[in-house]
N, C-alpha and C. Protein backbone atom coordinates (compact mmCIF):
# COMPACT_ATOMS: atom_id res chain seq x y z
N UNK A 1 33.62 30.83 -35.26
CA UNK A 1 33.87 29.63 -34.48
C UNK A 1 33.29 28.45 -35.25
N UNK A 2 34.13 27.25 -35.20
CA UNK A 2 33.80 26.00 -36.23
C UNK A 2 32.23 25.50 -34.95
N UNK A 3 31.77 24.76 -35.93
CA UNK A 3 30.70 23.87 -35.71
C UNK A 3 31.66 22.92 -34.84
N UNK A 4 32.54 22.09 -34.75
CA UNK A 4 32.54 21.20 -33.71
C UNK A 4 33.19 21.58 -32.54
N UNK A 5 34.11 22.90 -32.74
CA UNK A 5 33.96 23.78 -31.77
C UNK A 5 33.03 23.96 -30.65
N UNK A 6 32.14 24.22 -31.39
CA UNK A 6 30.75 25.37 -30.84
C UNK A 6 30.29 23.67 -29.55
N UNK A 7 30.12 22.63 -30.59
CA UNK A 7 29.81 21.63 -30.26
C UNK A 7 30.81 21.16 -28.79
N UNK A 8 31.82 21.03 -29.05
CA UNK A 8 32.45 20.61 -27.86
C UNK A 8 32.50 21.61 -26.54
N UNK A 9 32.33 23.00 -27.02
CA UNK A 9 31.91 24.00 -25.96
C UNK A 9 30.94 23.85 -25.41
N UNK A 10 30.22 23.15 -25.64
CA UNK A 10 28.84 23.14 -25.16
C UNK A 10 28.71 22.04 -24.29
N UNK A 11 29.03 21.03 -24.97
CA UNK A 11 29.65 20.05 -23.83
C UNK A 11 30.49 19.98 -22.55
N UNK A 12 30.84 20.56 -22.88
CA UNK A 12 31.89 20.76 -21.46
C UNK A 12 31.18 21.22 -20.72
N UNK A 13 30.79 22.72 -21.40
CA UNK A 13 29.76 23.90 -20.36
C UNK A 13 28.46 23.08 -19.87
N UNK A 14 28.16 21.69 -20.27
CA UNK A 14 26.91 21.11 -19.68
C UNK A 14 27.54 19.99 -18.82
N UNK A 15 28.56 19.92 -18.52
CA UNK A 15 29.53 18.54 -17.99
C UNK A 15 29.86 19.64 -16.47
N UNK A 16 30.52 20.35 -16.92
CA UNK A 16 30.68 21.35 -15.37
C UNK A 16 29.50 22.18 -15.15
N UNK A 17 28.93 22.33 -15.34
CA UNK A 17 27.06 22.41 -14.37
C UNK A 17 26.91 21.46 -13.68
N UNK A 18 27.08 20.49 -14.48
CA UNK A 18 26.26 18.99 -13.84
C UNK A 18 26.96 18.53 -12.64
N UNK A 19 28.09 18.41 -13.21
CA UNK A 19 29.01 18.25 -11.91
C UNK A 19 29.66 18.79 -11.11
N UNK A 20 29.87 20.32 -11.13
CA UNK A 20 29.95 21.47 -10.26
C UNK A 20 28.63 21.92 -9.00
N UNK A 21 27.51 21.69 -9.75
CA UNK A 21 26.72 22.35 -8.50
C UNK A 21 25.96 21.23 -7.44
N UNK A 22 25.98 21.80 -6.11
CA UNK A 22 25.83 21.25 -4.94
C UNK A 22 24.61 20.33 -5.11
N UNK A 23 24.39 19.04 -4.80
CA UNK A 23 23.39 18.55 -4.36
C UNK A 23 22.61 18.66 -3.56
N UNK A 24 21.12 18.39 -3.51
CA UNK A 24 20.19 18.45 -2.47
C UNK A 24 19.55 17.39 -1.94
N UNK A 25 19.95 16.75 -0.93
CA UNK A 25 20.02 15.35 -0.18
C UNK A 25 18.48 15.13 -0.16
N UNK A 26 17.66 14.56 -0.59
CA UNK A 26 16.13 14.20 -0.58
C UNK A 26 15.76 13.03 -0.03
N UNK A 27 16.41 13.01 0.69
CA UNK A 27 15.93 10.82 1.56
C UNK A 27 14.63 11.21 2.42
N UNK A 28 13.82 10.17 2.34
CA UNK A 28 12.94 10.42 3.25
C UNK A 28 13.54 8.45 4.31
N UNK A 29 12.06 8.95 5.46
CA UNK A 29 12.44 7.63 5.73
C UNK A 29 11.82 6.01 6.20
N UNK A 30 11.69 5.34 6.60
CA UNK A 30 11.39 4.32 6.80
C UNK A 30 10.45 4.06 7.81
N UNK A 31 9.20 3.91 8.21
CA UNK A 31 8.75 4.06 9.92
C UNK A 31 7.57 2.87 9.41
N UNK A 32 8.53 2.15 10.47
CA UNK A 32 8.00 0.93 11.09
C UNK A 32 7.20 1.16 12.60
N UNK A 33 5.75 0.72 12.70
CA UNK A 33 4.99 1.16 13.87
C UNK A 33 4.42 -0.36 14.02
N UNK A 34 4.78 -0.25 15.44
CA UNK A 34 4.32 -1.82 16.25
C UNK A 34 2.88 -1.48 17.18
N UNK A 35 2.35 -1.75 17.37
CA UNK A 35 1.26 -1.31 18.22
C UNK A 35 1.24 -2.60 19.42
N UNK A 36 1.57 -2.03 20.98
CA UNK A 36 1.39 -3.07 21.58
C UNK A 36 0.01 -3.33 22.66
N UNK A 37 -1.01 -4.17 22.19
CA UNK A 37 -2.40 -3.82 22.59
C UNK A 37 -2.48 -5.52 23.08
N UNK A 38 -3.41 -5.45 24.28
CA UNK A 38 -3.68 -7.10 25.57
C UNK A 38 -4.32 -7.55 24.59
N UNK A 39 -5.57 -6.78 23.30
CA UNK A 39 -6.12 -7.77 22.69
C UNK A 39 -6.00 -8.00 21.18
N UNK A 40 -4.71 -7.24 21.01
CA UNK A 40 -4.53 -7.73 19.29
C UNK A 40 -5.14 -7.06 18.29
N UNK A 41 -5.56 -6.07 19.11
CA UNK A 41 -6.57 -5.15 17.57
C UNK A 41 -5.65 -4.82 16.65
N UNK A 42 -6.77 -5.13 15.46
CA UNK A 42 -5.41 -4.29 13.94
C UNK A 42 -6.54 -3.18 13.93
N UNK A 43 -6.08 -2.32 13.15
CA UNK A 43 -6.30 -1.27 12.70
C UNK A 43 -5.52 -0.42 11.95
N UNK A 44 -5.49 0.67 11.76
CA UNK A 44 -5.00 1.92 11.10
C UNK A 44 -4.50 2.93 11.75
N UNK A 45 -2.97 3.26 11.04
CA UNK A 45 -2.20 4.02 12.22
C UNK A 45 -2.00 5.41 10.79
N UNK A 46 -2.62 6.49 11.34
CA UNK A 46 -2.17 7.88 10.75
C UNK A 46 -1.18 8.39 11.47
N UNK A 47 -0.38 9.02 10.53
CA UNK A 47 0.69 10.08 10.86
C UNK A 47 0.32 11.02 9.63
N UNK A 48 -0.05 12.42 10.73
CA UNK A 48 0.06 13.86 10.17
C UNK A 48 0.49 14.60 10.78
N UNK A 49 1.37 15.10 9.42
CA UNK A 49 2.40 16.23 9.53
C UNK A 49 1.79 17.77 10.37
N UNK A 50 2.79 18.13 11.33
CA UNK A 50 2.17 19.46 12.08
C UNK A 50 2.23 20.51 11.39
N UNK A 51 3.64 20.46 9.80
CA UNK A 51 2.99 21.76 8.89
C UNK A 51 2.56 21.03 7.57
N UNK A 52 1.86 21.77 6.92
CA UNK A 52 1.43 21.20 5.94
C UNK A 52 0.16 20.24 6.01
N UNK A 53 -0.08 19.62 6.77
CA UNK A 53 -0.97 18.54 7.20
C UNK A 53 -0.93 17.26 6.41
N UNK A 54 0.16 16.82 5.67
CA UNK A 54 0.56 15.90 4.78
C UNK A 54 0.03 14.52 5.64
N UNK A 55 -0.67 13.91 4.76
CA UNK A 55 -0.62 12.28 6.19
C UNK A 55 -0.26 10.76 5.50
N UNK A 56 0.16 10.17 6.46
CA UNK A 56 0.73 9.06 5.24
C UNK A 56 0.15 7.83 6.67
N UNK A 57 -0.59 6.48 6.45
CA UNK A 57 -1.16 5.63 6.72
C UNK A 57 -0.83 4.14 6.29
N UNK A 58 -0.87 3.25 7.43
CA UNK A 58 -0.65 2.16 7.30
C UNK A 58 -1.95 1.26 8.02
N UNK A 59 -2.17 0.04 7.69
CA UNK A 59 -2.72 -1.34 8.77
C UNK A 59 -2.32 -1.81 8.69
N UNK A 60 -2.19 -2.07 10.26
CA UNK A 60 -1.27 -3.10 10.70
C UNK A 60 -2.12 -4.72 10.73
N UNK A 61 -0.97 -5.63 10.36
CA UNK A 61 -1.29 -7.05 10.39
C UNK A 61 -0.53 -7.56 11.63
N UNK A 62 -0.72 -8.16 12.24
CA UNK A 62 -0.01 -8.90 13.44
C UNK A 62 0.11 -7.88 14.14
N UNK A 63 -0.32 -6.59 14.29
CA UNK A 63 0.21 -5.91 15.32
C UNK A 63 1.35 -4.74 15.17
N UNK A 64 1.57 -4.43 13.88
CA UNK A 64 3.00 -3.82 13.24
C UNK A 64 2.29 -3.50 11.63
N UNK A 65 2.68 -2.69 10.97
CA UNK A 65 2.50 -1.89 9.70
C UNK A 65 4.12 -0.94 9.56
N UNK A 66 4.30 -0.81 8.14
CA UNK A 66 5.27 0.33 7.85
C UNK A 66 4.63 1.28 6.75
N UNK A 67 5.62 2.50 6.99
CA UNK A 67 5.25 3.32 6.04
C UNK A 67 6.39 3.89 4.72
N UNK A 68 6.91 3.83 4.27
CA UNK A 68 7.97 4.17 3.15
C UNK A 68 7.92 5.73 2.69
N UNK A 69 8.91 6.52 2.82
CA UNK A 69 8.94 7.65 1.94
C UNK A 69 8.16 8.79 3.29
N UNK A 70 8.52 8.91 4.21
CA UNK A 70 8.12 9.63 5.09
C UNK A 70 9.27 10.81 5.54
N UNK A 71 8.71 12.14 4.53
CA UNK A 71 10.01 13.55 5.09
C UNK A 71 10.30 13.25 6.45
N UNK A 72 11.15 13.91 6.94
CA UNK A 72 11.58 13.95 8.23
C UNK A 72 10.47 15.44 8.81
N UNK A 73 10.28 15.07 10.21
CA UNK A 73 9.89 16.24 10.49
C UNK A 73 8.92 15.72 11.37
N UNK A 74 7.95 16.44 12.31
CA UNK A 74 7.26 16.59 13.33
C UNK A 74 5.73 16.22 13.24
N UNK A 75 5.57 15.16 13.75
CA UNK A 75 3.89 14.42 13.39
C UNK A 75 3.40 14.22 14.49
N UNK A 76 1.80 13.82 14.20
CA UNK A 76 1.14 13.49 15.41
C UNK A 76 0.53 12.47 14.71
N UNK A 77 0.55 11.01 15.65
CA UNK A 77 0.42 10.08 15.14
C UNK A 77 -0.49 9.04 16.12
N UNK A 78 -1.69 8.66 15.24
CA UNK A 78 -2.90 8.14 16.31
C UNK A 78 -3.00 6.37 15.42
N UNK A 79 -3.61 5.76 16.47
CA UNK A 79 -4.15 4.29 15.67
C UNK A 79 -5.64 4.43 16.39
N UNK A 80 -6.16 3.99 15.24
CA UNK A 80 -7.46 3.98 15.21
C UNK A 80 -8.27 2.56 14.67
N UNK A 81 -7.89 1.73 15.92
CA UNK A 81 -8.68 0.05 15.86
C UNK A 81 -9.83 -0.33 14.98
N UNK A 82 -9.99 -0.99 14.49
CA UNK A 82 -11.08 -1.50 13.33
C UNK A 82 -12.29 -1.60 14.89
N UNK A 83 -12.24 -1.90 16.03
CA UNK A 83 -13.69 -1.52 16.91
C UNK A 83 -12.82 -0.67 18.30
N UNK A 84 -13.78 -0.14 18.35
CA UNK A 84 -13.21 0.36 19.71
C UNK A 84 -13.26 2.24 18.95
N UNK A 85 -12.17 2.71 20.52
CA UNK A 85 -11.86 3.95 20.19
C UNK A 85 -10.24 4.16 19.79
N UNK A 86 -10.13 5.42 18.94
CA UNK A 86 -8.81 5.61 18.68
C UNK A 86 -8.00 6.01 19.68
N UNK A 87 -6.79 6.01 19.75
CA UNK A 87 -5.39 6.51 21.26
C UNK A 87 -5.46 8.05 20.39
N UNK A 88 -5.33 8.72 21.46
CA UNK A 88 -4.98 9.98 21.77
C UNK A 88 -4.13 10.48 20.72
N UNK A 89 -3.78 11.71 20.05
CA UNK A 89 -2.57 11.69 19.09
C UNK A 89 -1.54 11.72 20.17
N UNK A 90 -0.46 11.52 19.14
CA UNK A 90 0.73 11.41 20.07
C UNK A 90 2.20 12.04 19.27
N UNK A 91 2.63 12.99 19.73
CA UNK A 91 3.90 13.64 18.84
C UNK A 91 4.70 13.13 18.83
N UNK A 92 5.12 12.91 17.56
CA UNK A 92 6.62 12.22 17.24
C UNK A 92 7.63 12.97 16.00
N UNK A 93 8.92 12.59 16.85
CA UNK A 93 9.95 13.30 15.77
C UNK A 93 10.53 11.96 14.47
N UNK A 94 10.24 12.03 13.49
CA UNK A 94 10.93 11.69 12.73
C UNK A 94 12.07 12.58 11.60
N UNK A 95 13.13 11.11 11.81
CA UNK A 95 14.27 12.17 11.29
C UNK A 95 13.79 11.55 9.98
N UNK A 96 15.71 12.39 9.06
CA UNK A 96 14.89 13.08 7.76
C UNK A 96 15.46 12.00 6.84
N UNK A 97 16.32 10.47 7.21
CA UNK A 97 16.07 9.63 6.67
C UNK A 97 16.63 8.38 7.54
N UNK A 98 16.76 7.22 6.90
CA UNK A 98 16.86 5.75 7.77
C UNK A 98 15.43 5.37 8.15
N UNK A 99 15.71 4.45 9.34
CA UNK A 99 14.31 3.47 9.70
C UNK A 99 14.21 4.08 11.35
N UNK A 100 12.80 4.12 10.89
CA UNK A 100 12.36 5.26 12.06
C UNK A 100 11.59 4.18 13.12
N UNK A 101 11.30 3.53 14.36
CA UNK A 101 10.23 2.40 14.49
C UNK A 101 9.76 3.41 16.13
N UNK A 102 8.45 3.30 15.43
CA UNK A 102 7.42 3.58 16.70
C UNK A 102 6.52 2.56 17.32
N UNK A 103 6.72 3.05 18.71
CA UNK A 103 6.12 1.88 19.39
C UNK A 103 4.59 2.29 20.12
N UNK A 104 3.16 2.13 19.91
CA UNK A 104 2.32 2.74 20.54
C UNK A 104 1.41 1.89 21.04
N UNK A 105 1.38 2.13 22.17
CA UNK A 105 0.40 1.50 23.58
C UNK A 105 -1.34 1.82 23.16
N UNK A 106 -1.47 0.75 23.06
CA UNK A 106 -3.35 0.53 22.66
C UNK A 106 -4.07 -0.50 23.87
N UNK A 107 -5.75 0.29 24.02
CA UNK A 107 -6.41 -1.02 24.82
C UNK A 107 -6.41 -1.91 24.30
């Protein structure tokens, strides 16, 4: 078999791999969290994951924080005020991509 043979066989055979086999959709997603509290506390809002224990964190300014790049999947998600005490966790479903917005009730 010639050398540019061999060469263009090879090409091809790396052209239909590439573009023959199935993709694996990897989006994560967007979660925007508003916190609605009588006195305006900022603080820090965790979300951790129920497997894995993965946690991804924001502070909020005005009352609202986002988080970017968040799998889809099943969290428990607390804010924890710069004084005071933290809210209770609280379960939430996030899907597995787009803009996700949580809304959580603080003193």
């Amino acid at each position: 078999m010639s050398r540019p043979l061999r060469h263009f066989l090879f090409a091809l055979a790396l052209c239909l791999g590439t573009f023959t086999l199935p993709r694996v959709a990897l989006a994560d997603a967007l979660v925007v969290i508003t916190v609605d509290s009588a006195s305006h506390t900022e603080g820090v809002v965790t979300l951790t994951a129920r497997t894995g224990g993965r946690t991804f964190s924001c502070t909020t300014q005005h009352g609202s924080c986002s988080v970017n790049g968040v799998p889809g999947g099943h969290y428990s998600v607390v804010f924890r005020p710069s004084s005071g005490q933290p809210t209770d966790a609280r379960s939430v479903m996030i899907a597995p991509a787009g803009r996700v917005e949580l809304h959580l009730a603080a003193p």
